[in-house]
N, C-alpha and C. Protein backbone atom coordinates (compact mmCIF):
# COMPACT_ATOMS: atom_id res chain seq x y z
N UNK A 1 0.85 -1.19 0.00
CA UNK A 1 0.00 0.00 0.00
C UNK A 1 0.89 1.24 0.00
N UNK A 2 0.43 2.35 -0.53
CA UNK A 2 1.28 3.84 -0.98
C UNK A 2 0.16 4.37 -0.35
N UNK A 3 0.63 5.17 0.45
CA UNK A 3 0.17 6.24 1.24
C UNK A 3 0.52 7.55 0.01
N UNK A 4 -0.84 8.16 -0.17
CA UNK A 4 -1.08 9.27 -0.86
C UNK A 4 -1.96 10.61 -0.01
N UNK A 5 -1.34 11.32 -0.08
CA UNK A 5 -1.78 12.68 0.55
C UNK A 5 -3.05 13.52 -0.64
N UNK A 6 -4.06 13.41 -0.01
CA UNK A 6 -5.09 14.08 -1.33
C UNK A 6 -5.72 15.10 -0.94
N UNK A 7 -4.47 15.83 -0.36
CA UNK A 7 -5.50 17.23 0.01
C UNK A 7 -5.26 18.22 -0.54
N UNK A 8 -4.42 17.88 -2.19
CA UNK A 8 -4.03 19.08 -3.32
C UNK A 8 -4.56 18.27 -4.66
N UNK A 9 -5.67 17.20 -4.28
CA UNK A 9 -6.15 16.53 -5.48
C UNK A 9 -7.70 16.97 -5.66
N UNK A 10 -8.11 17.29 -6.91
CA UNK A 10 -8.93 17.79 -7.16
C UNK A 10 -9.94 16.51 -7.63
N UNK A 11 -10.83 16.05 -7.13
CA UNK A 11 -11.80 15.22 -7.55
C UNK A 11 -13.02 15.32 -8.46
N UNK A 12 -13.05 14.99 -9.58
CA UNK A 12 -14.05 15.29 -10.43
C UNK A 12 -14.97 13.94 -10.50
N UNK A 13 -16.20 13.81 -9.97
CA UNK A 13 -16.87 12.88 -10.16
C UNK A 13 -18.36 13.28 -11.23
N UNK A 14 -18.52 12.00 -12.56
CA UNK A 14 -19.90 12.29 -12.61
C UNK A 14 -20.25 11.20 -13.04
N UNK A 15 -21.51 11.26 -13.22
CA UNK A 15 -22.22 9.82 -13.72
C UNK A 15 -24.08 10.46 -13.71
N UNK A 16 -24.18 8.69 -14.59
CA UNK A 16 -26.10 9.45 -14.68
C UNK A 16 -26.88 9.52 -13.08
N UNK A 17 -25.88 8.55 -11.83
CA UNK A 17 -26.77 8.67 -10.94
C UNK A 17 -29.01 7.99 -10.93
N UNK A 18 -28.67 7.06 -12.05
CA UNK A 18 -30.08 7.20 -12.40
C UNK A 18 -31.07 6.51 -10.82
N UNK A 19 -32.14 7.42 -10.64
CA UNK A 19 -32.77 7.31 -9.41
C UNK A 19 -32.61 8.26 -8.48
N UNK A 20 -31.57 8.69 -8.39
CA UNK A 20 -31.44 10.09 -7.16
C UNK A 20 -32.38 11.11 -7.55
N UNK A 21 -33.20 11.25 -8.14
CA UNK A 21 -34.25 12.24 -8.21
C UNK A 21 -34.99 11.97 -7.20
N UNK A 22 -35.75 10.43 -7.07
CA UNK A 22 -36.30 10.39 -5.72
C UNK A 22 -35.49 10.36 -4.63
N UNK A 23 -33.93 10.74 -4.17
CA UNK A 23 -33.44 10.33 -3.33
C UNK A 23 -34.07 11.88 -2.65
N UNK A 24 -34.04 12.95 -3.94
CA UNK A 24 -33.75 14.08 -3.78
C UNK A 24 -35.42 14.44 -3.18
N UNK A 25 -36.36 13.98 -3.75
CA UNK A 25 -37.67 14.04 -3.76
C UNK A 25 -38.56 14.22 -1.98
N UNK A 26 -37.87 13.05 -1.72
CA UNK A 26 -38.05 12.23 -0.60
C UNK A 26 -37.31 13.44 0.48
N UNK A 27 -36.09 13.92 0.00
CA UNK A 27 -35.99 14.62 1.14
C UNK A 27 -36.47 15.86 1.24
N UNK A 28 -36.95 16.57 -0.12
CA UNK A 28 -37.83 17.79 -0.12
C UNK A 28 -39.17 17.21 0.09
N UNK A 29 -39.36 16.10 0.70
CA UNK A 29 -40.93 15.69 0.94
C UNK A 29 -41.81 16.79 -0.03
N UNK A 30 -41.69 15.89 -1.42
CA UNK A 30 -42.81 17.10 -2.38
C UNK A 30 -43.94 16.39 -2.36
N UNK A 31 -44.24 15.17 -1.43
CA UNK A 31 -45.65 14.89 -1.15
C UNK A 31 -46.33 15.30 -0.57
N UNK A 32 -45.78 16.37 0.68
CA UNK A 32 -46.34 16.65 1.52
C UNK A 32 -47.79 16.98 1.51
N UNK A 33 -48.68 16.40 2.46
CA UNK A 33 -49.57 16.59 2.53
C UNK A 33 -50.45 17.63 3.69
N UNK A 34 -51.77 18.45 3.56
CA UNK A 34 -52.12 19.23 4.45
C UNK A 34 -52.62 20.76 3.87
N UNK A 35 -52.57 21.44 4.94
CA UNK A 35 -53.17 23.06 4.16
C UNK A 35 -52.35 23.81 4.05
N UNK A 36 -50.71 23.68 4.67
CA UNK A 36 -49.29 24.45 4.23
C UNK A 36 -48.40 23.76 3.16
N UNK A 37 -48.94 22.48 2.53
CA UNK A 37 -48.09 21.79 2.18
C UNK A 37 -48.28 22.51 0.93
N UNK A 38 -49.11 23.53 -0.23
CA UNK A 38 -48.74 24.05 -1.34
C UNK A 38 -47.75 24.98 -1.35
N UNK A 39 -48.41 25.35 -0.21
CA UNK A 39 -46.89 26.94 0.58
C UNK A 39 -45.32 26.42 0.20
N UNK A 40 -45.19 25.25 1.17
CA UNK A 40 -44.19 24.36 2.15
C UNK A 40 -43.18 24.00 -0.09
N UNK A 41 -43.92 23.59 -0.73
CA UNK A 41 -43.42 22.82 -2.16
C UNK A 41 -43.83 23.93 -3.47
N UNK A 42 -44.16 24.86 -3.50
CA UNK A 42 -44.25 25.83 -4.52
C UNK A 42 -43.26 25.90 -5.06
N UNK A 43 -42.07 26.64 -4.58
CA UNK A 43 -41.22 26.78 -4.67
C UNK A 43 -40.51 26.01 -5.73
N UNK A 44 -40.64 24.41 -5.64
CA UNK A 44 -39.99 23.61 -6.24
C UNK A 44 -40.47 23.00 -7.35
N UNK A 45 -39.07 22.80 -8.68
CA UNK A 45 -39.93 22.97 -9.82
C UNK A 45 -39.25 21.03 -10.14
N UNK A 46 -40.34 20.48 -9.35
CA UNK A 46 -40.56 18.89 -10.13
C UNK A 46 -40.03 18.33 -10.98
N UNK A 47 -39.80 19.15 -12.09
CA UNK A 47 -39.25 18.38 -13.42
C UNK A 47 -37.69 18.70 -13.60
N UNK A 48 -37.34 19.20 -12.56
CA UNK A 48 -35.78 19.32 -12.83
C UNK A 48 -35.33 19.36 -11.20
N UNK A 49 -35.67 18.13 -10.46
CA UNK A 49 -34.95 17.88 -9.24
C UNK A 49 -33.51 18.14 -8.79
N UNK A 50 -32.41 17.66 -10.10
CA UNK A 50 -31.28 17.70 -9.53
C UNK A 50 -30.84 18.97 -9.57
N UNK A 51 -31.24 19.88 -9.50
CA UNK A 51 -30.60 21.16 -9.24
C UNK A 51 -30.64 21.32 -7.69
N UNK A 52 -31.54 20.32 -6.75
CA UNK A 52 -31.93 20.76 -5.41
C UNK A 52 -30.76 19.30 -5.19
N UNK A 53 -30.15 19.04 -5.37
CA UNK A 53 -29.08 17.75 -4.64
C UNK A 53 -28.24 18.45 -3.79
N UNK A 54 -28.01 17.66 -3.02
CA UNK A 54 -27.54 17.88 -1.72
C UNK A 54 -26.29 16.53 -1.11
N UNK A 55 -25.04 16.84 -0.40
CA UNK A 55 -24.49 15.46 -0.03
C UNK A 55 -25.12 14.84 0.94
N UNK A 56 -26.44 15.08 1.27
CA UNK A 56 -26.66 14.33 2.24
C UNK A 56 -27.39 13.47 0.86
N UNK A 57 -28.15 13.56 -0.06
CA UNK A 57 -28.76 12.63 -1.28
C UNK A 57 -27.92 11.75 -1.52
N UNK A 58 -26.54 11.97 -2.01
CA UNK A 58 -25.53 10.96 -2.78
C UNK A 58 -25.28 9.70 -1.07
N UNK A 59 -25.65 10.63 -0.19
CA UNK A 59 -25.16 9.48 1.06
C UNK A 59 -26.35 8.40 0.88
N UNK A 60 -27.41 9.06 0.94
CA UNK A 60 -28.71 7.75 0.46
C UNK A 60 -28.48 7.30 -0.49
N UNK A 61 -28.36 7.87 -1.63
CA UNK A 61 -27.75 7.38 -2.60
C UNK A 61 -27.21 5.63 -2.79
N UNK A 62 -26.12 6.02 -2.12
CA UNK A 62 -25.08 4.62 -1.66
C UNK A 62 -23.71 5.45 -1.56
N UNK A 63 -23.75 6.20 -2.01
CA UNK A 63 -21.76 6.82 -2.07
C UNK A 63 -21.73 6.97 -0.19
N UNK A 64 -20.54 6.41 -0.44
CA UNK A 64 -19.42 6.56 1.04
C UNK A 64 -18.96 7.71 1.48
N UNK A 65 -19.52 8.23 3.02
CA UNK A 65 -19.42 9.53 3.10
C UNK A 65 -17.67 10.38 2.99
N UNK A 66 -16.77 8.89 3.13
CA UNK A 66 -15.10 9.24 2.74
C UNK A 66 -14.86 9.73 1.20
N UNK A 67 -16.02 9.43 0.09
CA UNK A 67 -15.71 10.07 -0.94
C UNK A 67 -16.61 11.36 -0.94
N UNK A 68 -17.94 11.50 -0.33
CA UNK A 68 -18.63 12.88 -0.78
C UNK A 68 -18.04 13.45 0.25
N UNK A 69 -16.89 13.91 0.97
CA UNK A 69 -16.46 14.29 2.08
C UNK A 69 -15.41 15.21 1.26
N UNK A 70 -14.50 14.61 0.11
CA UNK A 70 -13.88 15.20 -0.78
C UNK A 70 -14.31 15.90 -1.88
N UNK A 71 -15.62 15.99 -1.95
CA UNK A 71 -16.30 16.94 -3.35
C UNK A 71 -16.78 17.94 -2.62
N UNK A 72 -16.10 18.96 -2.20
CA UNK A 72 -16.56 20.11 -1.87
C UNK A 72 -17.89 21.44 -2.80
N UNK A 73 -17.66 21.14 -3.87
CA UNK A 73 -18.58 21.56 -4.66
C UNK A 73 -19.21 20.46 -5.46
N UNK A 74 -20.90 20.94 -5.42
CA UNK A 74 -21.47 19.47 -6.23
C UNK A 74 -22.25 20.54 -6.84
N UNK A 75 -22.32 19.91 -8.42
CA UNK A 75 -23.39 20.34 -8.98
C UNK A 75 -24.30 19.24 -9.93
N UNK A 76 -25.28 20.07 -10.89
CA UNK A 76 -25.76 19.58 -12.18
C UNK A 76 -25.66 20.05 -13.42
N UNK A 77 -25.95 18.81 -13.94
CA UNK A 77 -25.87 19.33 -16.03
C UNK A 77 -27.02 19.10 -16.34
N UNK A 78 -27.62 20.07 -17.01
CA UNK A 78 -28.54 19.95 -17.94
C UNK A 78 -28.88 18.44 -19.05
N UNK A 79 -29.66 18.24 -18.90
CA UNK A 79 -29.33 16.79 -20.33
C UNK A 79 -29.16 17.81 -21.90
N UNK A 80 -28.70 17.06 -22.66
CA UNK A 80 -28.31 17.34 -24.15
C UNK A 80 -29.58 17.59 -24.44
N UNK A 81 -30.13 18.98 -25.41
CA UNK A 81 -30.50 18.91 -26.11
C UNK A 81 -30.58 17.94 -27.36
N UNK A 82 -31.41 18.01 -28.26
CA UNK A 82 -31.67 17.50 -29.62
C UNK A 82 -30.33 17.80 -30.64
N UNK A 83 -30.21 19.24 -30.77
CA UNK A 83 -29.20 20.27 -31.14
C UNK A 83 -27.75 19.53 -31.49
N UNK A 84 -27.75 19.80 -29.38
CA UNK A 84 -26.37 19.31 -28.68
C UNK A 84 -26.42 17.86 -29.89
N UNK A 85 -27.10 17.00 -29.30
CA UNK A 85 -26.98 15.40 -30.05
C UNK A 85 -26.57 15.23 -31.24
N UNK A 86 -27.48 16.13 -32.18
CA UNK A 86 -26.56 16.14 -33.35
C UNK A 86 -25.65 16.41 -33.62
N UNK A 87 -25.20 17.61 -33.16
CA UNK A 87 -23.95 18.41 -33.20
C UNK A 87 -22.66 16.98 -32.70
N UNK A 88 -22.61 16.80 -31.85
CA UNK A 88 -21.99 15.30 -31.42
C UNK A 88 -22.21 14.07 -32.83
N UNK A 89 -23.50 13.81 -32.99
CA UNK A 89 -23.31 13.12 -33.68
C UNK A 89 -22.52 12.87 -35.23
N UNK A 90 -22.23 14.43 -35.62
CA UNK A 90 -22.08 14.50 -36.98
C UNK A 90 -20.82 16.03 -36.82
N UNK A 91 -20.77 16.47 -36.19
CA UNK A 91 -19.53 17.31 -36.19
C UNK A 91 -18.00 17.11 -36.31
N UNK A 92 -17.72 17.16 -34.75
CA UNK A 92 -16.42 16.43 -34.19
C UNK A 92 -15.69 15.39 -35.63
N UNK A 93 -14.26 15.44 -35.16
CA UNK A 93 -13.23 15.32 -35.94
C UNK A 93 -14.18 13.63 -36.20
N UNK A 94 -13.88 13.58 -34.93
CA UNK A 94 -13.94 11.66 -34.68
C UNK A 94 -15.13 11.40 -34.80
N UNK A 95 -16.25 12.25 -35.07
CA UNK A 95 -17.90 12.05 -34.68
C UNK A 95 -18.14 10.33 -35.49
N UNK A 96 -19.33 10.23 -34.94
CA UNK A 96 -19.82 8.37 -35.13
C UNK A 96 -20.22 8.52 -36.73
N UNK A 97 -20.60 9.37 -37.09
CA UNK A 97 -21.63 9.35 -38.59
C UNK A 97 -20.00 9.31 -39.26
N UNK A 98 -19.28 10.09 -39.17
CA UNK A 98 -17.89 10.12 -39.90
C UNK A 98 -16.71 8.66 -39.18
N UNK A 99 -16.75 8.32 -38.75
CA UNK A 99 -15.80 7.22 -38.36
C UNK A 99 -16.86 5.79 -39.06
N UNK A 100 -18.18 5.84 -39.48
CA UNK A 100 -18.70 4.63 -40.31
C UNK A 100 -18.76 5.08 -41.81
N UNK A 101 -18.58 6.20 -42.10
CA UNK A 101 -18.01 6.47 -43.42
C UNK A 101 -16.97 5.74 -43.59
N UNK A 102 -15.99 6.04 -42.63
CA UNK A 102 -14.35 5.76 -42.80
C UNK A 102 -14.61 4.13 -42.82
N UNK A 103 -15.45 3.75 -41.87
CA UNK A 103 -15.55 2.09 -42.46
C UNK A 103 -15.36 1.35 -43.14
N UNK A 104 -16.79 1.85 -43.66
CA UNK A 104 -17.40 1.51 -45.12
C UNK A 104 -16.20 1.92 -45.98
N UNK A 105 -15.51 2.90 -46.17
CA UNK A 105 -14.09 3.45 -47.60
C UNK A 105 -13.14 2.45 -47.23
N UNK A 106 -13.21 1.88 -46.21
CA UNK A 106 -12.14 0.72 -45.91
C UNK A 106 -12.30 -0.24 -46.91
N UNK A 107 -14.38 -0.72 -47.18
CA UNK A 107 -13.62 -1.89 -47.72
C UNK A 107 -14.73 -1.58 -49.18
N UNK A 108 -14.12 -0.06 -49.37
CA UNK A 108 -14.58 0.27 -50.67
C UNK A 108 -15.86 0.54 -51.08
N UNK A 109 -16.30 1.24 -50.04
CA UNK A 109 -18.00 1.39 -49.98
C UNK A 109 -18.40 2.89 -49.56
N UNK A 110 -19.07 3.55 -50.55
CA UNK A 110 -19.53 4.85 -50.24
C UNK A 110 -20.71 5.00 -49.63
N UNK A 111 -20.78 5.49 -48.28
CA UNK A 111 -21.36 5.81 -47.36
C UNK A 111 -22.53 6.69 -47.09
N UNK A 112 -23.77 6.90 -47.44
CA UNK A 112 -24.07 8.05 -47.22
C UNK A 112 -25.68 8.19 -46.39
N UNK A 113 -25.94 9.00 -45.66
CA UNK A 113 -27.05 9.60 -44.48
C UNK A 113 -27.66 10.28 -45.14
N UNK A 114 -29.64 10.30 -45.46
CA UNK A 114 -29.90 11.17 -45.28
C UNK A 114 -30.40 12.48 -43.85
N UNK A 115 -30.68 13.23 -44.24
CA UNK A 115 -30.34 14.26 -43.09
C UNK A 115 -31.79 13.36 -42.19
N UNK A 116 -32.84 13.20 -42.43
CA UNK A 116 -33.72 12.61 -41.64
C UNK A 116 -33.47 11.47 -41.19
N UNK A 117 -32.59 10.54 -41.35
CA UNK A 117 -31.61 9.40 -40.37
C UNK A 117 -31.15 9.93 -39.57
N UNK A 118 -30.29 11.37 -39.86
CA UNK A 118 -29.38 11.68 -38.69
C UNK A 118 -30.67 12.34 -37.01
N UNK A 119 -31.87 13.10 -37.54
CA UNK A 119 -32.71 13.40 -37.14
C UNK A 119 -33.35 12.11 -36.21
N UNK A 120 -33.80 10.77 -36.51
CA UNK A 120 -34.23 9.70 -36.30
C UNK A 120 -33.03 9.51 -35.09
N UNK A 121 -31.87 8.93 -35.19
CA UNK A 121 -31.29 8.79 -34.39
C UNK A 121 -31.08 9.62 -33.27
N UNK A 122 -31.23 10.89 -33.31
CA UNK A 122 -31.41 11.80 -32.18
C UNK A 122 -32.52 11.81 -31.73
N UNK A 123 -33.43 11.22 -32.39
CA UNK A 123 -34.92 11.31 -31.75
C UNK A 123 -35.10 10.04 -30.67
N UNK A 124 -34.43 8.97 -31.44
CA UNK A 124 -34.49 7.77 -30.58
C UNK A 124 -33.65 7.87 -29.12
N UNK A 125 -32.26 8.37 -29.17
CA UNK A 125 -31.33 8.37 -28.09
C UNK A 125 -32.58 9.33 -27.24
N UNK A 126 -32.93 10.13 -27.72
CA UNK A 126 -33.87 11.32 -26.57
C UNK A 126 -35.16 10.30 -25.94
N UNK A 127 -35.71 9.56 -27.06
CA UNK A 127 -36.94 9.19 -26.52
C UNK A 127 -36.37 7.77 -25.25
N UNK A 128 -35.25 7.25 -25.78
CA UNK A 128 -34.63 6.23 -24.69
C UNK A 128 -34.44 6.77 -23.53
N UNK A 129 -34.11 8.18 -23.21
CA UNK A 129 -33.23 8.94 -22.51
C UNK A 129 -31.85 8.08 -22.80
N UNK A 130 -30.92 8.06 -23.68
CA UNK A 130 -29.79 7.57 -23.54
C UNK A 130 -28.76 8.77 -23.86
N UNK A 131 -28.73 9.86 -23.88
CA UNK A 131 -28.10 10.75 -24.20
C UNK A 131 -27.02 10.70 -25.49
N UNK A 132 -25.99 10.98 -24.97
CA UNK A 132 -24.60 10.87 -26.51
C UNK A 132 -24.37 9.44 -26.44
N UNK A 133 -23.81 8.93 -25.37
CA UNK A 133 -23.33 7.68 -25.16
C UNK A 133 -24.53 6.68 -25.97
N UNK A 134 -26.01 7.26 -26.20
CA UNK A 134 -26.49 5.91 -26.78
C UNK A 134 -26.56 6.22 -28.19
N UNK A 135 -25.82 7.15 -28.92
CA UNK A 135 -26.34 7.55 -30.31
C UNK A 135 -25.45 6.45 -31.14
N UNK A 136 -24.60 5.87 -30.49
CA UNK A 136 -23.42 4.92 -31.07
C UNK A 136 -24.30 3.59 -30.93
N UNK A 137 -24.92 3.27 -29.49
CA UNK A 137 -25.68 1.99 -29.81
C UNK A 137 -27.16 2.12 -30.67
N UNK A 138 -27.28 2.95 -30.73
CA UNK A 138 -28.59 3.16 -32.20
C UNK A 138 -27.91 3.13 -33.19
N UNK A 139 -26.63 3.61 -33.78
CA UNK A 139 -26.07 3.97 -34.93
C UNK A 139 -25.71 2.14 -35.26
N UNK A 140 -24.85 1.24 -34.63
CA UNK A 140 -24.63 0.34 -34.54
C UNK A 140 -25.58 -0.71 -35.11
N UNK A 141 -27.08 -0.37 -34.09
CA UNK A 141 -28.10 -1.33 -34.37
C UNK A 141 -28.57 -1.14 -35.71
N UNK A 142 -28.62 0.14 -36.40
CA UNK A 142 -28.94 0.36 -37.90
C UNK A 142 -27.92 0.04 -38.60
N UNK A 143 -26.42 0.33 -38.66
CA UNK A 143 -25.09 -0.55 -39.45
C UNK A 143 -24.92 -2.22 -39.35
N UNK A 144 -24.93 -2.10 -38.34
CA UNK A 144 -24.28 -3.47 -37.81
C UNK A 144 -24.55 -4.95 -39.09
N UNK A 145 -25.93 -4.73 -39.55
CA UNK A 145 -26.01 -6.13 -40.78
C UNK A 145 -25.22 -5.51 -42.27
N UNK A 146 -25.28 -4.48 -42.29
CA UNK A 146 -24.46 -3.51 -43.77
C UNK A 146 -23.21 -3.63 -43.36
N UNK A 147 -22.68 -3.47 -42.22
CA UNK A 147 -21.30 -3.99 -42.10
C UNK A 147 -20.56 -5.27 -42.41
N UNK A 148 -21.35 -6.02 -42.18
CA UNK A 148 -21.02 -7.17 -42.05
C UNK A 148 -21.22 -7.83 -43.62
N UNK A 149 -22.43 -7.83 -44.13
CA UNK A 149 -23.24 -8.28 -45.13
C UNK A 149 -22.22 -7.75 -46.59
N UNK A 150 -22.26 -6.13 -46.61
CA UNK A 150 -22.04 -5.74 -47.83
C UNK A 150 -20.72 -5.68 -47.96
N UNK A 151 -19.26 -5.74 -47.63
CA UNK A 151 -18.16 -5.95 -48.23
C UNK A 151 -18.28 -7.31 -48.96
N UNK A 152 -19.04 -8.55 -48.84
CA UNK A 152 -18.72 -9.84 -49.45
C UNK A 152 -19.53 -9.50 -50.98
N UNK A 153 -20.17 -8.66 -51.02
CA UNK A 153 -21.13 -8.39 -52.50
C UNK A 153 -20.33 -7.59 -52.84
N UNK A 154 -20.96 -7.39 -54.34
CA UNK A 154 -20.49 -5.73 -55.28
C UNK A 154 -20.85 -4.72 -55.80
N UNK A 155 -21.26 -4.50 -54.27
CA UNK A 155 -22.27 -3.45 -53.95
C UNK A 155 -20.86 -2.30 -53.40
N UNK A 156 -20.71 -1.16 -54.13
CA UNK A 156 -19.87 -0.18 -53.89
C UNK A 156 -20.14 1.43 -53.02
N UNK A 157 -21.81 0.96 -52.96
CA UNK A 157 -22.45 2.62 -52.57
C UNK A 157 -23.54 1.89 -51.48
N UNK A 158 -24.10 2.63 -50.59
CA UNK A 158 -25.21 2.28 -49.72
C UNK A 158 -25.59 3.48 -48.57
N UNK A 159 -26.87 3.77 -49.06
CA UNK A 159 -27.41 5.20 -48.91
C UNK A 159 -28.94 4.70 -47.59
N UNK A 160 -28.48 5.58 -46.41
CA UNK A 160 -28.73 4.88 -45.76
C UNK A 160 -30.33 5.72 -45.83
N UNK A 161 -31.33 5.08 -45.71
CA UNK A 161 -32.90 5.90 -45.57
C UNK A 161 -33.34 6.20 -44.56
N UNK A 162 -34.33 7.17 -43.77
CA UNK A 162 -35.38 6.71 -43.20
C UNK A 162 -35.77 5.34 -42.71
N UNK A 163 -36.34 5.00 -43.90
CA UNK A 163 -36.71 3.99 -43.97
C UNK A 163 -36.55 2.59 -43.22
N UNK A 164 -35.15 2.88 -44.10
CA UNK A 164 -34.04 1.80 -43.90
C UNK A 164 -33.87 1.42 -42.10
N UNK A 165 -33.52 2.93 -41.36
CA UNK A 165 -33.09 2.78 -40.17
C UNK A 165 -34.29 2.83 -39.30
N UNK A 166 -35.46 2.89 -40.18
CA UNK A 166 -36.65 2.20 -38.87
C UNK A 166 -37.02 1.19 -39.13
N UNK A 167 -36.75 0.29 -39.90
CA UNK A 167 -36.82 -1.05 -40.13
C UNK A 167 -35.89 -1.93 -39.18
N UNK A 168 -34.46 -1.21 -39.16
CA UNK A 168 -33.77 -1.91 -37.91
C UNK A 168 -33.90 -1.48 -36.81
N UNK A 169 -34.22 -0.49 -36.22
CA UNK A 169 -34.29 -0.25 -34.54
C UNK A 169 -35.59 -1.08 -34.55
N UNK A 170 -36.57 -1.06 -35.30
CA UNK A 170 -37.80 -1.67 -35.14
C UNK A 170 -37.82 -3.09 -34.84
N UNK A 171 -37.18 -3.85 -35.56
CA UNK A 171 -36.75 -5.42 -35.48
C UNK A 171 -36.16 -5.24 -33.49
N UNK A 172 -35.18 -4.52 -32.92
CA UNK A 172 -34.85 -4.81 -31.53
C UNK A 172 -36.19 -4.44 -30.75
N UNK A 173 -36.74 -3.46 -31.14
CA UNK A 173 -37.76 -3.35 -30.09
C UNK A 173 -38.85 -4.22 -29.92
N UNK A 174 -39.40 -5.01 -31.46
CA UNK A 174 -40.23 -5.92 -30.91
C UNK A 174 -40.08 -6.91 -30.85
């Protein structure tokens, strides 16, 4: 064991936390019931709890009060817009829509999105709540048989539809 001194270490923690809304809920008792209780919860706006988090929440939570003991400042993020999603999805150097281009030119196959695919896939990650992190497992579930399938044919182009990509998310969901 190495003894480390962490009182010039800056701790950055985040994650989705999914559920601490009621951790948060529960302790603003927004059930409250009675003839002060509209007074007592006005104030508080329901649909965006984590702005009211608190370290005593992450302790219900489950986190160990030796780590929320070191996050002296806690906050929240907004979720991604629609916007944001695309912008991620199709911008960036490395973005997902451009690294399955680069794929596909690997094994000689021109690639191409219409703009209402790219739309579809941001609609789906939102309606999942899966944020950025799920626009790659939607993107995947619509590539994944064209990957595989079309380098063995001589098929040189493949234009991806509408269509096309609600035919495959559709097949996982039912």
């Amino acid at each position: 064991m190495i003894a480390v001194d962490t009182k010039d270490i800056l701790f950055i923690c985040g994650g989705a936390f999914e559920g601490i809304e009621r951790k948060i809920a529960n302790r603003l008792n927004t059930q409250v019931i009675g003839y002060g209780a509209i007074n007592k919860t006005a104030h508080i706006d329901k649909n965006n709890l984590l702005q009211y988090i608190a370290p005593a929440d992450l302790r219900s939570y489950g986190l160990i009060p030796e780590i929320i003991g070191r996050l002296p400042i806690l906050t929240y993020l907004q979720p991604l817009d629609r916007k944001a999603l695309r912008q991620i999805l199709t911008e960036p150097k490395n973005a997902i829509i451009k690294q399955y281009v680069q794929l596909f030119k690997m094994d000689g196959i021109k690639l191409t999105f219409d703009d209402e695919v790219l739309d579809f896939i941001v609609d789906k990650a939102v309606e999942f709540k899966l944020g950025a992190r799920g626009l790659r497992s939607i993107c995947e579930a619509i590539m994944i048989d064209a990957m595989y399938d079309l380098p063995s044919t001589d098929k040189n182009t493949l234009h991806v539809t509408k269509k096309y990509a609600e035919a495959k998310i559709n097949v996982l969901i039912c």
